[in-house]
C-alpha atoms as a PDB file:
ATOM      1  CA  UNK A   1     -18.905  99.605  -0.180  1.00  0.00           C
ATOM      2  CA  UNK A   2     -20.598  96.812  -2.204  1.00  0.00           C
ATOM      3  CA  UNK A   3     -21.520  93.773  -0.036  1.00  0.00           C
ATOM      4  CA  UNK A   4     -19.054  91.136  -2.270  1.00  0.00           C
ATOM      5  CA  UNK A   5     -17.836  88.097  -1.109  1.00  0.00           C
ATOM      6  CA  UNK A   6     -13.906  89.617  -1.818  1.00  0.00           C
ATOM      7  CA  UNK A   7     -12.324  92.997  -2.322  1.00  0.00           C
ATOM      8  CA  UNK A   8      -8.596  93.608  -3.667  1.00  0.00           C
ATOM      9  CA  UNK A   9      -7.166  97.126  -1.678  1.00  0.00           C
ATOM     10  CA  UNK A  10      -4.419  98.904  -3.061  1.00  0.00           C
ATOM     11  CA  UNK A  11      -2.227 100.218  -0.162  1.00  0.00           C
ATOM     12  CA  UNK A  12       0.174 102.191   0.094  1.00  0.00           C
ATOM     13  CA  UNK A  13       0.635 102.083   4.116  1.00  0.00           C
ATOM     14  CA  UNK A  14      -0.762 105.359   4.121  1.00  0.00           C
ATOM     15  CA  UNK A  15      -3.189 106.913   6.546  1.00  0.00           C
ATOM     16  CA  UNK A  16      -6.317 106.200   4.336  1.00  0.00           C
ATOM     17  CA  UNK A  17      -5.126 102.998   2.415  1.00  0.00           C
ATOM     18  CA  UNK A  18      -4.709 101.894   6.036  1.00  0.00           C
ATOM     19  CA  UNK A  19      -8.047 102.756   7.450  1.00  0.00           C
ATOM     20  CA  UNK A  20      -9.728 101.185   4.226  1.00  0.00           C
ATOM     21  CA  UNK A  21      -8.057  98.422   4.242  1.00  0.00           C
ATOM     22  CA  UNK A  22      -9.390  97.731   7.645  1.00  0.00           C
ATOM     23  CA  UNK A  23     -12.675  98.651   7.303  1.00  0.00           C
ATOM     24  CA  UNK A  24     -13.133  96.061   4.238  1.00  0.00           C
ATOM     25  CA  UNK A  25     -11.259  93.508   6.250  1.00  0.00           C
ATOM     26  CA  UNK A  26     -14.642  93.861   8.708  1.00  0.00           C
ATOM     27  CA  UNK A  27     -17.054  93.570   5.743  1.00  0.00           C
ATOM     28  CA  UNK A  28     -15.534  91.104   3.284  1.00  0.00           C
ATOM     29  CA  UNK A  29     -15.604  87.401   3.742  1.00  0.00           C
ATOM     30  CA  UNK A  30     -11.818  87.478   1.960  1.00  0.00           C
ATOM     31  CA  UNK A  31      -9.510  90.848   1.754  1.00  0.00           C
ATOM     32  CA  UNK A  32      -6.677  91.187  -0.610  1.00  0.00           C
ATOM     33  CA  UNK A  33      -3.745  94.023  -0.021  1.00  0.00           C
ATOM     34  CA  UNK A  34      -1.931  94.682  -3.114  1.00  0.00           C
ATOM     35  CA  UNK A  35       0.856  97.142  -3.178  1.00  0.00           C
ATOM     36  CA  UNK A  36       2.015  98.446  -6.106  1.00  0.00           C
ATOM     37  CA  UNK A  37       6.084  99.310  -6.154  1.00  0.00           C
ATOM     38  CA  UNK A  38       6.705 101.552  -9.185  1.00  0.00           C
ATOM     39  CA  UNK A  39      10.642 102.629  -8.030  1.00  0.00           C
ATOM     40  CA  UNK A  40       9.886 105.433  -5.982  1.00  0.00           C
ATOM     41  CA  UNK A  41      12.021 106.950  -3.523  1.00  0.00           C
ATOM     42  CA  UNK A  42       9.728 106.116  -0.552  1.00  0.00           C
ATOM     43  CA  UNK A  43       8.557 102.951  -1.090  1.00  0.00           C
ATOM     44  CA  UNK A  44      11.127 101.013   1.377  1.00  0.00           C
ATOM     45  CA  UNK A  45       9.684 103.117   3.892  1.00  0.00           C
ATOM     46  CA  UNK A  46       6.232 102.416   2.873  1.00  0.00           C
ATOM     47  CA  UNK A  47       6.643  98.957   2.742  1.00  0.00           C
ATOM     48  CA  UNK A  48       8.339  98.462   6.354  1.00  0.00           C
ATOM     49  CA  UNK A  49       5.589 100.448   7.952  1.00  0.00           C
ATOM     50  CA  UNK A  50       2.961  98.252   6.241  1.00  0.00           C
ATOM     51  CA  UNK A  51       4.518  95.426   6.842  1.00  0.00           C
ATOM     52  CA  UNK A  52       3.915  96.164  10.409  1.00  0.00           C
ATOM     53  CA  UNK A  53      -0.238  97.604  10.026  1.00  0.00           C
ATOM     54  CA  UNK A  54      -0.567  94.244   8.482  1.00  0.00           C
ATOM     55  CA  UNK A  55       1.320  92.553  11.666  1.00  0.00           C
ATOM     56  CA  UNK A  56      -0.995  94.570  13.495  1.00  0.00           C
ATOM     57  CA  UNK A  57      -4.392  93.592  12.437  1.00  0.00           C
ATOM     58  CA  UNK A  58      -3.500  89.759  11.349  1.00  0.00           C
ATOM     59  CA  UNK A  59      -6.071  87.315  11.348  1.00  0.00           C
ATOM     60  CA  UNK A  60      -9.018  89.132  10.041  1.00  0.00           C
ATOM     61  CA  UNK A  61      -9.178  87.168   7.102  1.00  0.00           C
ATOM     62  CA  UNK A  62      -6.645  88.912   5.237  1.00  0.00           C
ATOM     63  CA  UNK A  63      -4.529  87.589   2.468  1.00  0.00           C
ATOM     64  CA  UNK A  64      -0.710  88.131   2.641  1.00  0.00           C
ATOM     65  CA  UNK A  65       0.537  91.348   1.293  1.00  0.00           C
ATOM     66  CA  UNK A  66       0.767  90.811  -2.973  1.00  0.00           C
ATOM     67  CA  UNK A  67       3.615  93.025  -4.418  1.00  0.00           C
ATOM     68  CA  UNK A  68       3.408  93.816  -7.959  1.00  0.00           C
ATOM     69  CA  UNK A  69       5.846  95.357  -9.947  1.00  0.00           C
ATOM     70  CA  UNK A  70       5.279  98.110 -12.548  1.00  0.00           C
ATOM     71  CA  UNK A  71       8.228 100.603 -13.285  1.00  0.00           C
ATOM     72  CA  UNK A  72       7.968 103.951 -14.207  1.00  0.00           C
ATOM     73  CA  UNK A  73      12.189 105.310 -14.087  1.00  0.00           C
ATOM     74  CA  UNK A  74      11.835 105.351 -17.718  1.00  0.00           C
ATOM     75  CA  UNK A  75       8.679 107.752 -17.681  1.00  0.00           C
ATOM     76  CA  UNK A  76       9.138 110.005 -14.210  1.00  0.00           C
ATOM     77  CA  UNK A  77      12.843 110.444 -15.239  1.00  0.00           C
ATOM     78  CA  UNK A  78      13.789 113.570 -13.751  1.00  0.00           C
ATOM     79  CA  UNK A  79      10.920 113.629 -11.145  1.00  0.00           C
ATOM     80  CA  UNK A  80      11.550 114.458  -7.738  1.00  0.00           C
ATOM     81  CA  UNK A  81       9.559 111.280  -7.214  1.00  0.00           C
ATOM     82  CA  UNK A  82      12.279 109.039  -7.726  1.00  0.00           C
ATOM     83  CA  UNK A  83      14.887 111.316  -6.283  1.00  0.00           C
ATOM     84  CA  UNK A  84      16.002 113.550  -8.645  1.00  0.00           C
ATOM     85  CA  UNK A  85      15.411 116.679  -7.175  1.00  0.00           C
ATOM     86  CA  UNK A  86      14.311 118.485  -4.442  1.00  0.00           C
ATOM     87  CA  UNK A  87      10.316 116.788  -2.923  1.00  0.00           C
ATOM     88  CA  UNK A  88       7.526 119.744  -2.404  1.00  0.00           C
ATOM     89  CA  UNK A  89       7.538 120.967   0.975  1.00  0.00           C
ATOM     90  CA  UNK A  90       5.155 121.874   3.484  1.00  0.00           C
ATOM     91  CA  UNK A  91       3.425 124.650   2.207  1.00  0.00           C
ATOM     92  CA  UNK A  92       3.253 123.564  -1.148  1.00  0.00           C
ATOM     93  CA  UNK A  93      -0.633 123.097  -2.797  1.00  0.00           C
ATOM     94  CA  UNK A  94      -2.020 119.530  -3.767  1.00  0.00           C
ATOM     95  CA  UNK A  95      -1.254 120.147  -7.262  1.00  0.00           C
ATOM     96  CA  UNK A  96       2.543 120.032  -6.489  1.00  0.00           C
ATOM     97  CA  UNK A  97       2.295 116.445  -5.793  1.00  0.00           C
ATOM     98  CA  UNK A  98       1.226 115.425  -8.969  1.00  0.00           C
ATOM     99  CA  UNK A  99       2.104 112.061 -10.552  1.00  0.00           C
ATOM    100  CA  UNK A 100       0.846 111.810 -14.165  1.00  0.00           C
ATOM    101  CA  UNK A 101      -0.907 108.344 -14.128  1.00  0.00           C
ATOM    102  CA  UNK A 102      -1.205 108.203 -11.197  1.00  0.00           C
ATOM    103  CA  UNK A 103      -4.417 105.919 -10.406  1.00  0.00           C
ATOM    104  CA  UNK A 104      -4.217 104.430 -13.667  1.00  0.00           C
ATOM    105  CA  UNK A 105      -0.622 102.721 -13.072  1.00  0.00           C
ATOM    106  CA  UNK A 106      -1.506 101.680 -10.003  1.00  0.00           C
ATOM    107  CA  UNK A 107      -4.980  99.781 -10.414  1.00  0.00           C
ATOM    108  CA  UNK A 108      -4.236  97.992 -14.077  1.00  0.00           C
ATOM    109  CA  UNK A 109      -2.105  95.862 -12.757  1.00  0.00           C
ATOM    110  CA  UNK A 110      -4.097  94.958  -9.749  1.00  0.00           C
ATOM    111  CA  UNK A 111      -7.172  94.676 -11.958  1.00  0.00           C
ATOM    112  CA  UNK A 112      -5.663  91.882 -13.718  1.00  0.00           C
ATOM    113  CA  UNK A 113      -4.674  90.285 -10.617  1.00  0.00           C
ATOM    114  CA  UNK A 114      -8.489  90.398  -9.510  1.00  0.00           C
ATOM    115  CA  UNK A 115      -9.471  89.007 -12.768  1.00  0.00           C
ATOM    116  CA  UNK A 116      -7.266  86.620 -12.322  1.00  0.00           C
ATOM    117  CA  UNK A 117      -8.469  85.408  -8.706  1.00  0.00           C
ATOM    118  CA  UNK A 118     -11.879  86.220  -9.531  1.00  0.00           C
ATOM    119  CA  UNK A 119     -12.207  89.012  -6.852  1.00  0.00           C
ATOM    120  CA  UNK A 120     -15.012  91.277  -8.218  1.00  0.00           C
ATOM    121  CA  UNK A 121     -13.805  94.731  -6.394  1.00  0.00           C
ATOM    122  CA  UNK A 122     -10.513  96.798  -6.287  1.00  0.00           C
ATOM    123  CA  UNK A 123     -10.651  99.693  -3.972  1.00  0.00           C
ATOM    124  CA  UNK A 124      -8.696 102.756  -3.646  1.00  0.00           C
ATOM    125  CA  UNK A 125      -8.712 105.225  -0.976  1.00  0.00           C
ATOM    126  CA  UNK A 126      -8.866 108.169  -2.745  1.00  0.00           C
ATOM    127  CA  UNK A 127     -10.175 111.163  -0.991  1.00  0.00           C
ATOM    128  CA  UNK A 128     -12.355 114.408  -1.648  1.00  0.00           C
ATOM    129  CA  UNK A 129      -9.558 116.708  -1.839  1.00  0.00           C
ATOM    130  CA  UNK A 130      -7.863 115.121  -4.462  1.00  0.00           C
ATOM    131  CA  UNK A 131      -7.934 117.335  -7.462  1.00  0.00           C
ATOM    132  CA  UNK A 132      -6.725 115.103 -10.256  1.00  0.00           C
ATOM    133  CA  UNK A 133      -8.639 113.676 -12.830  1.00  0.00           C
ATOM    134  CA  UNK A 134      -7.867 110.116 -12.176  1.00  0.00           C
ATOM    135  CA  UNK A 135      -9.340 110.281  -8.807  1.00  0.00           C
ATOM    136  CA  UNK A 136     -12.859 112.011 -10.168  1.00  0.00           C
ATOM    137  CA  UNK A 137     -15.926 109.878  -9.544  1.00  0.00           C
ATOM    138  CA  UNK A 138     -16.585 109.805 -13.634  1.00  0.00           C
ATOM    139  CA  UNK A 139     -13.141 108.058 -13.914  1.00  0.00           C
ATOM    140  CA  UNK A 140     -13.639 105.066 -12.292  1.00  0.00           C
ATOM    141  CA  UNK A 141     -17.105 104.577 -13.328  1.00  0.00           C
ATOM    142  CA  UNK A 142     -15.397 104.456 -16.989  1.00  0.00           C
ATOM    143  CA  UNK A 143     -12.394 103.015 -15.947  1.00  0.00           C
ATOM    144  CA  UNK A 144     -13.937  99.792 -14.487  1.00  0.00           C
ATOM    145  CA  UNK A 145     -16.415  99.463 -17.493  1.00  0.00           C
ATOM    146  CA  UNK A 146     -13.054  99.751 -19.748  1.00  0.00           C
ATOM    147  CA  UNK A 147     -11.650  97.009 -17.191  1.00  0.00           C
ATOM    148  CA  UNK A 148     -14.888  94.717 -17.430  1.00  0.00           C
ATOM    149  CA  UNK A 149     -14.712  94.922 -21.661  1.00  0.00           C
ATOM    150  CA  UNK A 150     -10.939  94.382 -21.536  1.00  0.00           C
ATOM    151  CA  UNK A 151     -10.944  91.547 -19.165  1.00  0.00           C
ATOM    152  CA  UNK A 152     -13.846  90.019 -19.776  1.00  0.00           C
ATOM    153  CA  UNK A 153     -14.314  89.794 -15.801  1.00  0.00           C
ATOM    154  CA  UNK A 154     -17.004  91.935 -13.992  1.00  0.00           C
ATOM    155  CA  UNK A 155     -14.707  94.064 -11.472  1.00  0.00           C
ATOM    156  CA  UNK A 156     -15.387  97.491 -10.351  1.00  0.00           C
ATOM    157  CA  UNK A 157     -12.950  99.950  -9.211  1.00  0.00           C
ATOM    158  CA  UNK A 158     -14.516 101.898  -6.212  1.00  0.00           C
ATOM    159  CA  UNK A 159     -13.137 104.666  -3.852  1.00  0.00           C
ATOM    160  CA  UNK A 160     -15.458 104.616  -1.061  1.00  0.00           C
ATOM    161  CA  UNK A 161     -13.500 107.830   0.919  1.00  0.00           C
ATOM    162  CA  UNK A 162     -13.976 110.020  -2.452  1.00  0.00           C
ATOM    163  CA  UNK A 163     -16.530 112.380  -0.390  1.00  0.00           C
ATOM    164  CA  UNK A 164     -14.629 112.060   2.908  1.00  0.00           C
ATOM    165  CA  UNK A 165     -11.961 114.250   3.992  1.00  0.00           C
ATOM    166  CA  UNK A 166      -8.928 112.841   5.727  1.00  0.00           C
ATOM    167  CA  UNK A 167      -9.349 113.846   9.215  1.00  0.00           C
ATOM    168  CA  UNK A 168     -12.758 112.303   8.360  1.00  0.00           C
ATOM    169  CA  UNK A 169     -11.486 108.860   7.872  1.00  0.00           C
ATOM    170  CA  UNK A 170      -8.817 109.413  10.769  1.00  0.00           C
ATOM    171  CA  UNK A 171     -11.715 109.709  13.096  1.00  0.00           C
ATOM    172  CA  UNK A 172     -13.427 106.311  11.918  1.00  0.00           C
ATOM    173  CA  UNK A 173     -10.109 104.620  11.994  1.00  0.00           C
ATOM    174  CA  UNK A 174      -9.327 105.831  15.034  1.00  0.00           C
ATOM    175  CA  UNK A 175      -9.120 102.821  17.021  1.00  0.00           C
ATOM    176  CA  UNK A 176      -6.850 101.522  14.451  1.00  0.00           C
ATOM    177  CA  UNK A 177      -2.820 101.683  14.591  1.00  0.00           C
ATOM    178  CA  UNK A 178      -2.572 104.815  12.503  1.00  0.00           C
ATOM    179  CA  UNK A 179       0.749 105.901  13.665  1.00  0.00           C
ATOM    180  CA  UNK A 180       2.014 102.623  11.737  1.00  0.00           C
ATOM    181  CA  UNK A 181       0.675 103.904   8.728  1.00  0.00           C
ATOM    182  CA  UNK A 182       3.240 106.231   6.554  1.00  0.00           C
ATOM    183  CA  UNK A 183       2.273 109.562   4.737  1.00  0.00           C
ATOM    184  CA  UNK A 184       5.701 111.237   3.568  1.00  0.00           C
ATOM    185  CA  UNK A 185       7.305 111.401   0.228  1.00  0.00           C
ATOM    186  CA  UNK A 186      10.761 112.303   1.702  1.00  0.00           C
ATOM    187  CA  UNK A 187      11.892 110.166   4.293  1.00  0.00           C
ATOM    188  CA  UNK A 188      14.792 110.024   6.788  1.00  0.00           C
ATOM    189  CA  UNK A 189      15.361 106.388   6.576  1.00  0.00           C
ATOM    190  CA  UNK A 190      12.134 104.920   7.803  1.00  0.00           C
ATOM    191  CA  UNK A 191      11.128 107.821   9.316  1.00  0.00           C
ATOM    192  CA  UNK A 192       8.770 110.790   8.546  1.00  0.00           C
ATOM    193  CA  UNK A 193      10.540 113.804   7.202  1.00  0.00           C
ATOM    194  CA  UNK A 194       8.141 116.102   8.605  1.00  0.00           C
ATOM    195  CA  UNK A 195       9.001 119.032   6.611  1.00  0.00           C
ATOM    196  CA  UNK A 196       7.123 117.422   3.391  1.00  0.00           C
ATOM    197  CA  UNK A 197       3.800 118.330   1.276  1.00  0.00           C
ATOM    198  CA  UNK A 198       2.636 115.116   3.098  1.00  0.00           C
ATOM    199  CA  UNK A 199       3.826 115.805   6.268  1.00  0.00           C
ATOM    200  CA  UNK A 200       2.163 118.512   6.515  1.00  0.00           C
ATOM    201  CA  UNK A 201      -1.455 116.932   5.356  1.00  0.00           C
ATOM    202  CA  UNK A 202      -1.147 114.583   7.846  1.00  0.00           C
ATOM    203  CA  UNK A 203      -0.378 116.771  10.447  1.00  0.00           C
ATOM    204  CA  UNK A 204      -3.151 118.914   9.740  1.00  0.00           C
ATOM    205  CA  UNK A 205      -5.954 116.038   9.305  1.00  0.00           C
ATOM    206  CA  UNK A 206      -4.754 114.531  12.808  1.00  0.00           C
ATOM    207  CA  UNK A 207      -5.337 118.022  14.298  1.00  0.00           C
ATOM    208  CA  UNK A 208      -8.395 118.592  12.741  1.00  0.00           C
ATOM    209  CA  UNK A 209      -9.480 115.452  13.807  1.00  0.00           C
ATOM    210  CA  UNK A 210      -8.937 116.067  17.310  1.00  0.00           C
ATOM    211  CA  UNK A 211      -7.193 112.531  17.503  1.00  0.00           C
ATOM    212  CA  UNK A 212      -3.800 112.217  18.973  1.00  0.00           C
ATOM    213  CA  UNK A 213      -0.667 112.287  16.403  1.00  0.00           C
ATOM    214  CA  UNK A 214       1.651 109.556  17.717  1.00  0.00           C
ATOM    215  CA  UNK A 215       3.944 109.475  14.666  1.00  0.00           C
ATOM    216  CA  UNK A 216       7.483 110.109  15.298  1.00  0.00           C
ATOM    217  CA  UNK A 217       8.983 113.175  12.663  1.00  0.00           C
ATOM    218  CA  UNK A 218      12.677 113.712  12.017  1.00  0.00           C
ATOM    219  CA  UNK A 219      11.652 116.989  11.813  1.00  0.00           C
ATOM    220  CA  UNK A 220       9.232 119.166  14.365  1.00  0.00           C
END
């Protein structure tokens, strides 16, 4: 990561959101989460198990949680990501969980809010597997210079994990709370579904890891 004085995070409350987010907490004189709620069906979730990450690793010079707000009902329509129909399950590929805009929704917003507070970095905790292209290295080397000339502020939008995979980054945030973090897109009230396209990463990544799983599933 760049040695700045501040960094903004966007978090989800997800495994690697979680792990960055403390890891630039240790490096940054002033850290920033920012959670972006666009109306999706598992953000409740999302947000209670954050809430409690946040709880967990207090006092490490870490701003209170910013929500921002940013809608997209009237785009996603008849998505399964706002309930609609039925979420892709466990043995579904990457591709399945798809949401067009993904990276871009969910750092403008945030970008002004850095330019705005004059924090000079926005991370995201996208990973290597990821194979859309709003999480390819090229992107947000020409998304933040598109940021920069818009804003007129000098911010860069990094994803330090974009080589890692994510039993990678649950073995350097293993001495972290990572069964507070939250991975699944189909939740049974606050709890994991287990049965999900999520689900299933994250039980795979913990295994691969070789670090113990403590999350609780609905479903085994």
């Amino acid at each position: 990561m760049p040695n700045k004085s501040a960094i903004g995070v966007l978090v989800s409350g997800g495994l690697d959101s979680a792990v960055l987010l403390a890891e630039s907490a240790a490096r940054y004189r002033e850290t920033w989460p920012i959670y972006v709620r666009q109306g999706l069906v598992w953000e409740n979730a999302e947000l209670f198990w954050l809430r409690k990450f946040l709880r967990q690793i207090a006092g490490r010079k870490i701003h209170p949680l910013k929500i921002l707000i940013c809608p997209m009902k009237d785009l996603y329509e008849n998505h399964w990501s706002i309930g609609r129909r039925s979420v892709p399950g466990a043995r579904t590929k990457d591709e399945a969980v798809y949401l067009p805009g993904r990276n871009l929704i969910l750092s403008l917003k945030p970008a002004i809010f850095a330019a705005m507070h004059k924090i000079p970095v926005l991370a995201l905790g996208s990973l290597a597997q990821n194979p859309f292209a709003d999480a390819d290295p090229a992107f947000f080397s020409q998304w933040s210079a598109a940021l920069r000339s818009g804003l007129g502020s000098e911010i860069e939008v990094i994803a330090p994990y974009r080589q890692q995979s994510k039993s990678k980054v649950i073995k350097a945030g293993r001495a972290w709370p990572l069964h507070l973090s939250f991975s699944c897109i189909d939740p049974k009230g606050m709890t994991h579904c287990g049965r999900c396209n999520k689900c299933a990463e994250r039980r795979r990544a913990f295994k691969a890891a070789r670090v113990e799983d403590k999350t609780t599933y609905a479903s085994n």
